[in-house]
Protein backbone atom coordinates (compact mmCIF):
# COMPACT_ATOMS: atom_id res chain seq x y z
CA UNK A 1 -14.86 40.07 -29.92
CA UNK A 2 -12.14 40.26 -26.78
CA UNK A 3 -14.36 43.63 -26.02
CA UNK A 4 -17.79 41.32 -25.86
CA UNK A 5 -16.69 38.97 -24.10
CA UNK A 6 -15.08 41.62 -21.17
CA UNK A 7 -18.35 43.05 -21.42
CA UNK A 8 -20.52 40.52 -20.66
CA UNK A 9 -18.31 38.95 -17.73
CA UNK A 10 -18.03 42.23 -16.39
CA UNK A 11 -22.09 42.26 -16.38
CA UNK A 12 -22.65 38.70 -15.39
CA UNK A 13 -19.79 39.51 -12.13
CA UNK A 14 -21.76 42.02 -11.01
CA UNK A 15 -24.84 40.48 -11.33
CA UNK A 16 -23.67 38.13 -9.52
CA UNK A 17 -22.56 40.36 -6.37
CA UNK A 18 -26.07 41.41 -6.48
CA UNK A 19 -27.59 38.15 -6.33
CA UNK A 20 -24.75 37.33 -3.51
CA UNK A 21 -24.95 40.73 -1.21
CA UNK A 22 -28.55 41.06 1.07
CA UNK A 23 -27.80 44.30 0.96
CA UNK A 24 -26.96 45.07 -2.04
CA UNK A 25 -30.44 43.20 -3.40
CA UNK A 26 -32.60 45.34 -1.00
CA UNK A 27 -30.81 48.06 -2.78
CA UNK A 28 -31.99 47.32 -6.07
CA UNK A 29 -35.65 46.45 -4.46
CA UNK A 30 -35.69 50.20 -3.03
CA UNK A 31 -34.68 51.49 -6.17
CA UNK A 32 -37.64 49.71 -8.35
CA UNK A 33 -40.03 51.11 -5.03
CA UNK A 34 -38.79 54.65 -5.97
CA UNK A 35 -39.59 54.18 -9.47
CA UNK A 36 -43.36 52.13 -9.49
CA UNK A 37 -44.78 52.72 -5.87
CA UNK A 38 -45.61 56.50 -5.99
CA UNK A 39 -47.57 55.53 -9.49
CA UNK A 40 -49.54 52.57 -7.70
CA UNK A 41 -49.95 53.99 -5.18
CA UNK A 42 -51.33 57.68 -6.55
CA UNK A 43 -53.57 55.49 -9.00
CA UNK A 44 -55.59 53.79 -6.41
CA UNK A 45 -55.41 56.29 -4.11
CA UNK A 46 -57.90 58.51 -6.67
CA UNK A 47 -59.55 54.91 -7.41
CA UNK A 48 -60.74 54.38 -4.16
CA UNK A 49 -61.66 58.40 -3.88
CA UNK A 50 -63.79 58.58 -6.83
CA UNK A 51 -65.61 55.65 -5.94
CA UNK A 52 -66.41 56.07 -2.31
CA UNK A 53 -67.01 60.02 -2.52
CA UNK A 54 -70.65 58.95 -3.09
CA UNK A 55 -70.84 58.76 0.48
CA UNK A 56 -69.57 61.72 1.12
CA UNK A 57 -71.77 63.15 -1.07
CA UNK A 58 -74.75 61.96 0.85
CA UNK A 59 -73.80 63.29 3.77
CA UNK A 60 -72.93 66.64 2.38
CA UNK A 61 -76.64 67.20 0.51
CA UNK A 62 -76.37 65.34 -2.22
CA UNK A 63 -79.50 62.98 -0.60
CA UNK A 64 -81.48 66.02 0.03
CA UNK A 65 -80.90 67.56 -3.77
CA UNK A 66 -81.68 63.99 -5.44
CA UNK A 67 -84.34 63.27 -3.29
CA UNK A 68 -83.10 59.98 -2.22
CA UNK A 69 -85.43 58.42 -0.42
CA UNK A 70 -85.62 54.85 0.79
CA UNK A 71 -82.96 52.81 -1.47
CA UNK A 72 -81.78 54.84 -3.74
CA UNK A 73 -78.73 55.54 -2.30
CA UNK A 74 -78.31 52.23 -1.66
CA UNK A 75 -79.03 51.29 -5.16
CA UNK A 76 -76.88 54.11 -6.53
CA UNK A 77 -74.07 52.73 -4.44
CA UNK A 78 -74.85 49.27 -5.63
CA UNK A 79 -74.92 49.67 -9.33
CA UNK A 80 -71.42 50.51 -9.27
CA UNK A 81 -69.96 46.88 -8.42
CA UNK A 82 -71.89 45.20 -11.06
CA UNK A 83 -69.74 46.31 -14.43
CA UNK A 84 -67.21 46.67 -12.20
CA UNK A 85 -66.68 43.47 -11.13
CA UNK A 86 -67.09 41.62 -14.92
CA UNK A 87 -64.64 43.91 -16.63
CA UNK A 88 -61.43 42.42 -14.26
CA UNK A 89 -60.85 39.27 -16.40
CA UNK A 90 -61.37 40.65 -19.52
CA UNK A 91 -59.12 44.33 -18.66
CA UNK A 92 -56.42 41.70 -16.97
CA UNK A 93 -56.28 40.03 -20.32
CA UNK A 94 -55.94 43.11 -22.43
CA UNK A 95 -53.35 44.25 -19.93
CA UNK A 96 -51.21 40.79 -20.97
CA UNK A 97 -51.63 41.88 -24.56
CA UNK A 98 -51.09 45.19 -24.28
CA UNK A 99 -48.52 47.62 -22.16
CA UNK A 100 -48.73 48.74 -18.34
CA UNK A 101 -48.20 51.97 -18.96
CA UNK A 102 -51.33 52.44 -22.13
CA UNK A 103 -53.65 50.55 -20.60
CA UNK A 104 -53.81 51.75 -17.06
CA UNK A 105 -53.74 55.57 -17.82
CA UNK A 106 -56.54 55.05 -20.29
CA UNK A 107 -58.49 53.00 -17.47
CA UNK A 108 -58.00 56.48 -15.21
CA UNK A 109 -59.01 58.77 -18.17
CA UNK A 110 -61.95 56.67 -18.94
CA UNK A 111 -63.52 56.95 -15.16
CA UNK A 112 -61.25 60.56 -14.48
CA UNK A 113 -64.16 61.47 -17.21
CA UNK A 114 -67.05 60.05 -16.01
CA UNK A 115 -66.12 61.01 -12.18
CA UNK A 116 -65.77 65.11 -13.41
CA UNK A 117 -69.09 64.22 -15.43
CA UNK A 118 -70.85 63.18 -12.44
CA UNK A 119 -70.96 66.86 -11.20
CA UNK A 120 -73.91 67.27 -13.88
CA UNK A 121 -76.12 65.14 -12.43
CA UNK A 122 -79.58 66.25 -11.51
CA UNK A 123 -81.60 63.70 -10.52
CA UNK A 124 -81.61 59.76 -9.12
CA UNK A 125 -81.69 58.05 -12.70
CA UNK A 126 -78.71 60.42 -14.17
CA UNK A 127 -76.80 59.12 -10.45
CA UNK A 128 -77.61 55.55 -11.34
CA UNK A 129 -76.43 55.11 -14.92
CA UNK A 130 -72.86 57.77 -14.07
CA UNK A 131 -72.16 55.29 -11.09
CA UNK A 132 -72.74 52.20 -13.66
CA UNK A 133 -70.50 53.82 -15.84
CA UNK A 134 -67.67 54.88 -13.37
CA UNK A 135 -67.93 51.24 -12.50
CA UNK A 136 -67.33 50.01 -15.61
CA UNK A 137 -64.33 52.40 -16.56
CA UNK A 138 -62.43 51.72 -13.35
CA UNK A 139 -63.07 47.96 -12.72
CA UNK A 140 -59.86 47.38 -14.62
CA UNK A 141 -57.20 48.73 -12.09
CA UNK A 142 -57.06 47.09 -9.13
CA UNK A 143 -56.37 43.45 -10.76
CA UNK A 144 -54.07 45.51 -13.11
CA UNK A 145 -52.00 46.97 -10.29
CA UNK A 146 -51.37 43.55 -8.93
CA UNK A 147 -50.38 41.75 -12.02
CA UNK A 148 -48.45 44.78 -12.74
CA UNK A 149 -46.09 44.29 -9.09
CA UNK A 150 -46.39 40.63 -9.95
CA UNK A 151 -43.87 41.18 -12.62
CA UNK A 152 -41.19 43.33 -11.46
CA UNK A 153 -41.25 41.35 -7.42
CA UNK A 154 -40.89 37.75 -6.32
CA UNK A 155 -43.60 36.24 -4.02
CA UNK A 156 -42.00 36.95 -0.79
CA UNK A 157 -41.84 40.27 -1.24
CA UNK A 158 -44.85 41.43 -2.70
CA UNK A 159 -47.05 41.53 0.35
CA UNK A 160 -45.64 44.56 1.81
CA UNK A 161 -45.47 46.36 -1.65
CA UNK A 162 -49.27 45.36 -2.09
CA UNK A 163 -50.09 47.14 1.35
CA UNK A 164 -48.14 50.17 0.77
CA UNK A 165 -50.24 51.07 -2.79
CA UNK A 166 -53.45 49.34 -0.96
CA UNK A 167 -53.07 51.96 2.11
CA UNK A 168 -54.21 54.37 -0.03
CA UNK A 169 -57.31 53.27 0.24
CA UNK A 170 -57.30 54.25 4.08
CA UNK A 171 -55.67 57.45 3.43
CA UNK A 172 -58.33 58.41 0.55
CA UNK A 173 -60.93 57.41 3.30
CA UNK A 174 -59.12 59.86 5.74
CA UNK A 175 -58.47 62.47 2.73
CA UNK A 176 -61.75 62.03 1.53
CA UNK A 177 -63.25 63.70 4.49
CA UNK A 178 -61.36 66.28 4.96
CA UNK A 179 -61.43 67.33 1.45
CA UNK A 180 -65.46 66.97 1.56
CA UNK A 181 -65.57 69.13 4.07
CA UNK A 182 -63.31 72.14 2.68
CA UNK A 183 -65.18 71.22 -1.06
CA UNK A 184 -68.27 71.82 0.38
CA UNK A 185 -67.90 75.23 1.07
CA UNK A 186 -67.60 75.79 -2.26
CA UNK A 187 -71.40 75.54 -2.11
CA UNK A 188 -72.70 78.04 -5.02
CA UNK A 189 -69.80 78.74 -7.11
CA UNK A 190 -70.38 78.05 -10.73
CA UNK A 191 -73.96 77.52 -10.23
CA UNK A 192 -72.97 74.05 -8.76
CA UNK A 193 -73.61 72.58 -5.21
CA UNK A 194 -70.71 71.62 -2.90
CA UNK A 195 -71.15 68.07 -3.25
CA UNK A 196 -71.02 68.52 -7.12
CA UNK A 197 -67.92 69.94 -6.75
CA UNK A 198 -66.50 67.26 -4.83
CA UNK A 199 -66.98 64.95 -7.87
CA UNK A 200 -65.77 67.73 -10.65
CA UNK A 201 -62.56 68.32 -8.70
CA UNK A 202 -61.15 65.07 -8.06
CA UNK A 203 -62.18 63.17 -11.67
CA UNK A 204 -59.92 66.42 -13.05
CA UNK A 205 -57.38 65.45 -10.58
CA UNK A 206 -57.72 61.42 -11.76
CA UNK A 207 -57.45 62.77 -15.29
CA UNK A 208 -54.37 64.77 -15.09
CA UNK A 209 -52.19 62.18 -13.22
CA UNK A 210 -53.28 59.92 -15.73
CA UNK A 211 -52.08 62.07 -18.91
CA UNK A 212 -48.17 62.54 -16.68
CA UNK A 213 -48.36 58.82 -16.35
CA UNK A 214 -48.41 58.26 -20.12
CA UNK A 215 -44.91 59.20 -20.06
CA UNK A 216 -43.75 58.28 -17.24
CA UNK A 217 -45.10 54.94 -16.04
CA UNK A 218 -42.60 52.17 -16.85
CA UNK A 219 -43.43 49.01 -18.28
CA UNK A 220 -40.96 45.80 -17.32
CA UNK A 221 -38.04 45.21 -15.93
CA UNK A 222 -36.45 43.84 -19.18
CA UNK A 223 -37.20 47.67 -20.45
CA UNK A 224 -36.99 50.07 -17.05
CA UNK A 225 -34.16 52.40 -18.44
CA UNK A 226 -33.63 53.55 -14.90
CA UNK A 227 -31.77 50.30 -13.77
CA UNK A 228 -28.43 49.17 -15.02
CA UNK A 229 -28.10 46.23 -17.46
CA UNK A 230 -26.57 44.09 -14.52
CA UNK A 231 -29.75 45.07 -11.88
CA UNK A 232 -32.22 44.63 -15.09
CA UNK A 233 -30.66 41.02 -15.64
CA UNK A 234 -30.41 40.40 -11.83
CA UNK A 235 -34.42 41.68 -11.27
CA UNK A 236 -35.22 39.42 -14.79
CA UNK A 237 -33.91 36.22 -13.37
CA UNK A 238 -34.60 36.54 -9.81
CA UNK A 239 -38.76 36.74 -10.76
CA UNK A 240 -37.82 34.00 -13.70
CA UNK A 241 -36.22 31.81 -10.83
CA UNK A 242 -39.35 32.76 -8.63
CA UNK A 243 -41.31 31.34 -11.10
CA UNK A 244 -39.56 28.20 -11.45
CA UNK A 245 -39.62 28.79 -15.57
CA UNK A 246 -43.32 28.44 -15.81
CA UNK A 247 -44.49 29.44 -19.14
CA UNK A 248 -45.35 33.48 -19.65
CA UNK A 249 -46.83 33.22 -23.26
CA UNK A 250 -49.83 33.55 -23.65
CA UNK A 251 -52.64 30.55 -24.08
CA UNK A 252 -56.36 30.68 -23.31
CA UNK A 253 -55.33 26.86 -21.70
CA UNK A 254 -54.37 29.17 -19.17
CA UNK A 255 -57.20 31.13 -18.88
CA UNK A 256 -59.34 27.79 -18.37
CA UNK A 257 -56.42 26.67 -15.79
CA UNK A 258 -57.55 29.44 -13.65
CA UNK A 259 -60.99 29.03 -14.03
CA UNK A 260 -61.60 25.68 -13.47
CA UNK A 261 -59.36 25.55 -10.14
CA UNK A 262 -61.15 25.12 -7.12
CA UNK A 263 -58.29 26.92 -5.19
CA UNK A 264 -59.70 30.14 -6.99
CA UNK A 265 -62.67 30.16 -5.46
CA UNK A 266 -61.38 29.25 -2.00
CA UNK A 267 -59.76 32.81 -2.38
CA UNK A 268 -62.76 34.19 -3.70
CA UNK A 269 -64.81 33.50 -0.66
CA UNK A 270 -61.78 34.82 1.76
CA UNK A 271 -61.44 38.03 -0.21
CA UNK A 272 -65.70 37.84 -0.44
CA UNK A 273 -65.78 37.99 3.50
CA UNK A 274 -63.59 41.04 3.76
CA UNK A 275 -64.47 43.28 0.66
CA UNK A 276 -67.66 43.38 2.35
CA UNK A 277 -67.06 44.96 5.91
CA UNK A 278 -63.81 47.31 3.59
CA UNK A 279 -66.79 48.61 1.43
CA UNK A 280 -69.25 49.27 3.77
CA UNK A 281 -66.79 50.84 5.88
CA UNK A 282 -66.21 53.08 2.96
CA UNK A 283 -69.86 53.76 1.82
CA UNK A 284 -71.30 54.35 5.02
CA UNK A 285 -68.92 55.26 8.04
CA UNK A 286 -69.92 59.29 7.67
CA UNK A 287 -73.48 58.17 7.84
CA UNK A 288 -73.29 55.68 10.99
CA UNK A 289 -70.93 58.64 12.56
CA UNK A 290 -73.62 61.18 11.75
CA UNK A 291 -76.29 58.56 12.99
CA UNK A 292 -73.90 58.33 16.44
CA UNK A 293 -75.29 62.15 17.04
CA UNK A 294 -72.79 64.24 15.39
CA UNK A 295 -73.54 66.91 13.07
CA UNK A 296 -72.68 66.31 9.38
CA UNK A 297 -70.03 68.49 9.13
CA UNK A 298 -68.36 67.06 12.35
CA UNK A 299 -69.48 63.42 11.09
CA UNK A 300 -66.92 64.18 7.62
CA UNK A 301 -64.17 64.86 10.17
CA UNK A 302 -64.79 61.87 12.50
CA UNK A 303 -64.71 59.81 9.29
CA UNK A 304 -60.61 60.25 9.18
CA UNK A 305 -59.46 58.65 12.41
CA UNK A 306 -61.04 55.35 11.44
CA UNK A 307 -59.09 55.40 8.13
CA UNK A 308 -56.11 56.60 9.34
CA UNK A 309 -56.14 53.73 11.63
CA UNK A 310 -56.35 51.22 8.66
CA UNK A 311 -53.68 53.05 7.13
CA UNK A 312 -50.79 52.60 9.76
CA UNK A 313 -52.13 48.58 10.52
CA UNK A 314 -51.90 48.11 6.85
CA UNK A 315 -48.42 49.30 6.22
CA UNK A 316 -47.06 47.24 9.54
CA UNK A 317 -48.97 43.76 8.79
CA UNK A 318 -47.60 44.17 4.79
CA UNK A 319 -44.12 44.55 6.18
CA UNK A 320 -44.38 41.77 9.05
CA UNK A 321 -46.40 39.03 6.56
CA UNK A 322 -43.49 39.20 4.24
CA UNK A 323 -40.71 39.43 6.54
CA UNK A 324 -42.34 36.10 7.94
CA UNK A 325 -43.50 34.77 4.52
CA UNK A 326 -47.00 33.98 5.68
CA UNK A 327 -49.79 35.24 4.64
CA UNK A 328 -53.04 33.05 6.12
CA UNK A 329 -52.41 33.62 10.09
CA UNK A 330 -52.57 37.72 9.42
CA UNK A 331 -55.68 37.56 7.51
CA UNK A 332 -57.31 35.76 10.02
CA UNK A 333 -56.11 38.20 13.27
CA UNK A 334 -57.00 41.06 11.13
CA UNK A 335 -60.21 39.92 10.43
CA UNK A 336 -60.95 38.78 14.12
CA UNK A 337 -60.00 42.38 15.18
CA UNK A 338 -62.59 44.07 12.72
CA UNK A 339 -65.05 41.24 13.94
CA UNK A 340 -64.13 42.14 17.87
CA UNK A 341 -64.90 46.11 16.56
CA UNK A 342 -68.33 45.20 15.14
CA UNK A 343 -69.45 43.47 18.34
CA UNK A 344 -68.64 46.55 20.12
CA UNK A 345 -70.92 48.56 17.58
CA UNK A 346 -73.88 45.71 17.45
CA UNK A 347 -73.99 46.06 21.00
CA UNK A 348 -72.87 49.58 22.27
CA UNK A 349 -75.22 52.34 23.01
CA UNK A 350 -73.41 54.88 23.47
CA UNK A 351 -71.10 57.44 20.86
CA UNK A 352 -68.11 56.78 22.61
CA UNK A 353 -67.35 53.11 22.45
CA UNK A 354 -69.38 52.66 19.10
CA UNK A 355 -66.73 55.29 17.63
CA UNK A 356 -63.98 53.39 19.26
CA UNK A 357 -65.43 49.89 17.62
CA UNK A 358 -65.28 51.79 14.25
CA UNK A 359 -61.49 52.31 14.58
CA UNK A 360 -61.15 48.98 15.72
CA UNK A 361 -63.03 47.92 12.58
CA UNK A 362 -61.31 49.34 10.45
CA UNK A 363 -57.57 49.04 11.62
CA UNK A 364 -58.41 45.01 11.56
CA UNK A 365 -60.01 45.30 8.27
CA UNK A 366 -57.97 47.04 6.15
CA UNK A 367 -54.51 45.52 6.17
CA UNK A 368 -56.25 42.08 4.92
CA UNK A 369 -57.04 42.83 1.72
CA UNK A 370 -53.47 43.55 0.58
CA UNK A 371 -52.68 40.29 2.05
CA UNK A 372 -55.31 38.16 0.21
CA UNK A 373 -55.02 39.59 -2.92
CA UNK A 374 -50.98 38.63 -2.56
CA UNK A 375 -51.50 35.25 -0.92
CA UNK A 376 -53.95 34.68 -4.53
CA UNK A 377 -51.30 35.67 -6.71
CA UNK A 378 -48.51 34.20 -5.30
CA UNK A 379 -50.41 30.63 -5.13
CA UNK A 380 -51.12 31.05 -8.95
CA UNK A 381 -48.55 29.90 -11.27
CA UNK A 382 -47.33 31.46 -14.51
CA UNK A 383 -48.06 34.88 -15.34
CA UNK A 384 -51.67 34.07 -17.88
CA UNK A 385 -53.22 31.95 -14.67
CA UNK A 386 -52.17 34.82 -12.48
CA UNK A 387 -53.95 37.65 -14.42
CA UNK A 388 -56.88 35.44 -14.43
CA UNK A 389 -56.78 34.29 -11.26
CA UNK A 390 -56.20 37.99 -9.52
CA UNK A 391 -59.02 39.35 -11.93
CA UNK A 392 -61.27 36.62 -10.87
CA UNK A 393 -60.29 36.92 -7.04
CA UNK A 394 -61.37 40.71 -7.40
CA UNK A 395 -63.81 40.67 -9.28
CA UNK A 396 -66.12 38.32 -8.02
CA UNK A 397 -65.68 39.20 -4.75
CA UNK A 398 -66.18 42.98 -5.05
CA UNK A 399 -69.65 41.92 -6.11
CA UNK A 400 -69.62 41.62 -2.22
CA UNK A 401 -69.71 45.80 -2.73
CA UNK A 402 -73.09 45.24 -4.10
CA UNK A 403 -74.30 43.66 -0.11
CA UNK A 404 -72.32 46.21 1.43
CA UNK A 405 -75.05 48.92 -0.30
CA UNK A 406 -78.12 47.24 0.91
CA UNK A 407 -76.93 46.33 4.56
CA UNK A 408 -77.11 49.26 6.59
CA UNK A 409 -80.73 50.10 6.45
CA UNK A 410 -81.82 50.22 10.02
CA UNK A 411 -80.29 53.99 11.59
CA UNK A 412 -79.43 54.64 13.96
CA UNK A 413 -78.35 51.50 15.63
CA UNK A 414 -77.71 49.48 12.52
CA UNK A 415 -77.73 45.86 13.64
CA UNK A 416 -78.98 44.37 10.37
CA UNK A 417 -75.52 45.88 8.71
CA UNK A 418 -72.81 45.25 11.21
CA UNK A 419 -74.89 41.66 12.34
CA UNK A 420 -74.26 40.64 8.52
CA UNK A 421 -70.50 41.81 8.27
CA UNK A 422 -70.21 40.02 11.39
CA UNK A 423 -70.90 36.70 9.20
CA UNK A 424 -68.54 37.72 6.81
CA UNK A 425 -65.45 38.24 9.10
CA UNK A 426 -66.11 34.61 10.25
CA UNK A 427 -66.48 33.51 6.26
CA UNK A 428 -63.19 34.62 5.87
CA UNK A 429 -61.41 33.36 9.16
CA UNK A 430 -62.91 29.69 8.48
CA UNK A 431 -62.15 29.72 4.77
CA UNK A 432 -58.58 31.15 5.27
CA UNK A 433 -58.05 28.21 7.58
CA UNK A 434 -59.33 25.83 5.22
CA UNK A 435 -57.00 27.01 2.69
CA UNK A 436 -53.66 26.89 5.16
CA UNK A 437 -54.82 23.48 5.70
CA UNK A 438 -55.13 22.56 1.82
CA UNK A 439 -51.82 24.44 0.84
CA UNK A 440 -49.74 22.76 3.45
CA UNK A 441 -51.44 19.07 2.94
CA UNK A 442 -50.22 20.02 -1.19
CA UNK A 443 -46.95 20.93 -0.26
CA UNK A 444 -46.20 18.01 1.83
CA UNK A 445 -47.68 15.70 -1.95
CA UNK A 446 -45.24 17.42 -3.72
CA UNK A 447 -42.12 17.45 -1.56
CA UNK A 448 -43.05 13.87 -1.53
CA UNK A 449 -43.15 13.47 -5.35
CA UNK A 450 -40.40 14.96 -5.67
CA UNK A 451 -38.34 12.73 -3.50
CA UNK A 452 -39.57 9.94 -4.88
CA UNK A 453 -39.35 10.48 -8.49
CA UNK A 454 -36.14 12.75 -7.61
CA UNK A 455 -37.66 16.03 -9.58
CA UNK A 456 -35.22 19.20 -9.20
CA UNK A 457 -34.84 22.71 -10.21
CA UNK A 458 -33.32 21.61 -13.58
CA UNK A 459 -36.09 19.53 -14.75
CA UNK A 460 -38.57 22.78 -14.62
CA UNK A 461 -38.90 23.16 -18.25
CA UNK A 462 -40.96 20.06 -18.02
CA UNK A 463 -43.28 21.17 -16.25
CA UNK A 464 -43.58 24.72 -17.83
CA UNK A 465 -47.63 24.15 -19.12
CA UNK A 466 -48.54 22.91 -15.68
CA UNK A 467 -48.56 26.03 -13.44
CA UNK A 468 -49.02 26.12 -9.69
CA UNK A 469 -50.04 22.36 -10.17
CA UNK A 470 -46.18 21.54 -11.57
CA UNK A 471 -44.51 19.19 -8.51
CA UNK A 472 -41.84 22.06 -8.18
CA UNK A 473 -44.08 24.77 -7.49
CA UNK A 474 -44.79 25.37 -3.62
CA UNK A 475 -47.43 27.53 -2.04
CA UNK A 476 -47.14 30.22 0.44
CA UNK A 477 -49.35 29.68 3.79
């Protein structure tokens, strides 16, 4: 019994010196990074890739071979973002049942499958229902990623650990080209056509990773074998503490807390006004570079520099919005410089400075997703409400993906497309300052509650059912 008791004041001392050394709790951070960042980050990196390789695709002869004339691409693009987008709550949910590290490699089989599939396709209608289905099979991992941080990181520092895993999304823009354009020289082996092997190559890639991340993904904290019982107890209690001991069961109350917020869809229509100008970036920047006058294969290599743009601003805003705990002021100056780039392409006539607004673009339009996707979870409290909340968040607004297909319909000069992600950008600036507004006008009501009906930390039990609305609970501008 002596023993025990040593034990457990030997673990609760140096928990303690965790939770009391800076450094010594960025230590602990780094070491979790190590551990779930390369998976994240790997996961949407082939996410993004397998989705957005249709437009590489195009480019590369894929149009010609499907005879896709007028819409189709368009449509085919399109169809995607429909299942997509109503699987999130539902996947989120079965997430909160289930285990991290079952359900997200079966998400990446499911569409690794479909994606290698998709090399078989031989006409328009077989495009349409494999991009329905690849939709449908992958819509589960982006709002699973996110819940999936939410639970090993407090608020304040999730925003730069969201950006890291969301870069990839640059860096499979930038990688996507580059691969296209070695893949395609594959043109004739197997019987298949270069494009074809695009898809066939990177769903086996999606598929493998997925199978090594059945055994090595970890789950929780609570469970991570690679921390020591005093860092799992110190990581346990610092996100419980974070929390403020709102309730983690699970409830459908919560599910209807979520849905019935109007703060939800205040973050849908931010994240709404900047999925749209991310996706089209995606879907159609080798086509508008091709359109500038540059040969297909040179329009798959211009197609990098734009991404790896959006790549470096999205690693620097993650790191500077958490280091200054905001989250509102950097969605709005990324999204005014992707609106300044898309004036300079609505109005430029020339390849130079349109290229140059394309980079511009996209290095303003990239590092604001992370950010709104963190400033949604962090503003919903308990863990049910922020499943829900994240699914609904990215769900609804990557229906946005769906406008994105049908915008850019007018080559070469495109004003109907970049005029309408124009409107977007300036959704999401007024929207995002509506909501810094709201949050701050709440937070003043509930320091002000608490005051006067002196509410503290201990009383948080209390108010366990009650979620972000509890008087405890503060939000992040």
């Amino acid at each position: 019994m002596m023993e025990l008791s040593s034990s457990n004041s030997i673990k609760s001392k140096s928990e303690k010196q965790i939770a009391s050394n800076p450094t010594e709790r960025a230590r602990v951070l780094r070491k979790i990074d190590w551990h779930l960042l390369p998976f994240v980050t790997v996961f949407y990196l082939l996410s993004f890739l397998d989705r957005a390789n249709v437009g590489n695709a195009r480019v590369g002869g894929m149009a010609t071979d499907l005879k896709l004339t007028g819409l189709k691409y368009n449509i085919a693009a399109a169809v995607f973002f429909i299942p997509y987008s109503f699987v999130e709550v539902p996947s989120n949910i079965a997430l909160k049942l289930s285990r991290p590290s079952r359900w997200i490699p079966s998400i990446m089989v499911a569409w690794g499958v479909v994606m290698t599939l998709m090399c078989l396709v031989r006409s328009y209608h077989s495009l349409v229902v494999a991009r329905a289905f690849l939709g449908l099979t992958e819509g589960g991992l982006l709002p699973g990623i996110n819940y999936y941080i939410c639970l090993w990181y407090p608020r304040s520092e999730r925003s730069k650990r969201i950006a890291i895993f969301f870069s990839s999304v640059s860096l499979a823009g930038a990688f996507g080209g580059l691969l296209a354009y070695g893949i395609e020289r594959m043109e004739g082996v197997g019987g298949l056509h270069g494009w074809q092997w695009i898809f066939c190559l990177e769903g086996i890639a999606t598929v493998l990773v997925a199978i090594f991340s059945f055994f090595y993904m970890y789950d929780y904290p609570e469970t991570a074998k690679f921390l020591t019982e005093p860092e799992r107890l110190y990581i346990m209690d610092m996100v419980k503490r974070d929390a403020i001991h709102l309730s983690s069961r699970f409830d459908t109350h919560f599910v209807w807390q979520a849905m019935k917020d109007y703060k939800t869809y205040v973050q849908v229509s931010i994240s709404l006004g900047l999925v749209v100008p991310g996706y089209a970036i995606a879907l159609f920047s080798p086509t508008i570079i091709n359109e500038l006058g540059y040969t297909a294969a040179n329009a798959q290599l211009l197609s990098v520099p734009p991404f790896v743009a959006g790549f470096i601003s999205t690693i620097v805003v993650g790191i500077y919005s958490d280091k200054h705990n905001l989250r509102g002021p950097y969605i709005i100056g990324g999204a005014f410089v992707s609106l300044v780039g898309y004036i300079v392409l609505y109005c430029s006539v020339r390849a130079g400075p349109s290229y140059a607004g394309a980079c511009l673009a996209a290095a303003g339009i990239y590092p604001t997703v992370p950010v709104v996707l963190t400033w949604a979870g962090s503003n919903a409290g308990g863990d049910l409400k922020r499943a829900v909340v994240l699914a609904m968040v990215i769900g609804i607004s990557n229906l946005g993906g769906v406008c994105s297909s049908f915008i850019y319909i007018d080559p070469p000069r495109f004003h109907i497309g970049h005029g309408t992600i124009m409107g977007f950008l300036s959704l999401s600036i007024i929207m995002s300052l509506f909501a810094m507004w709201n949050y701050n006008r709440l937070n003043k009501k509930k320091e002000a509650e608490c005051l006067a009906d002196e509410i503290s930390d201990e009383k948080g039990y209390e108010f366990q059912d009650m979620g972000d609305a509890s008087p405890l609970f503060r939000y992040t501008i």
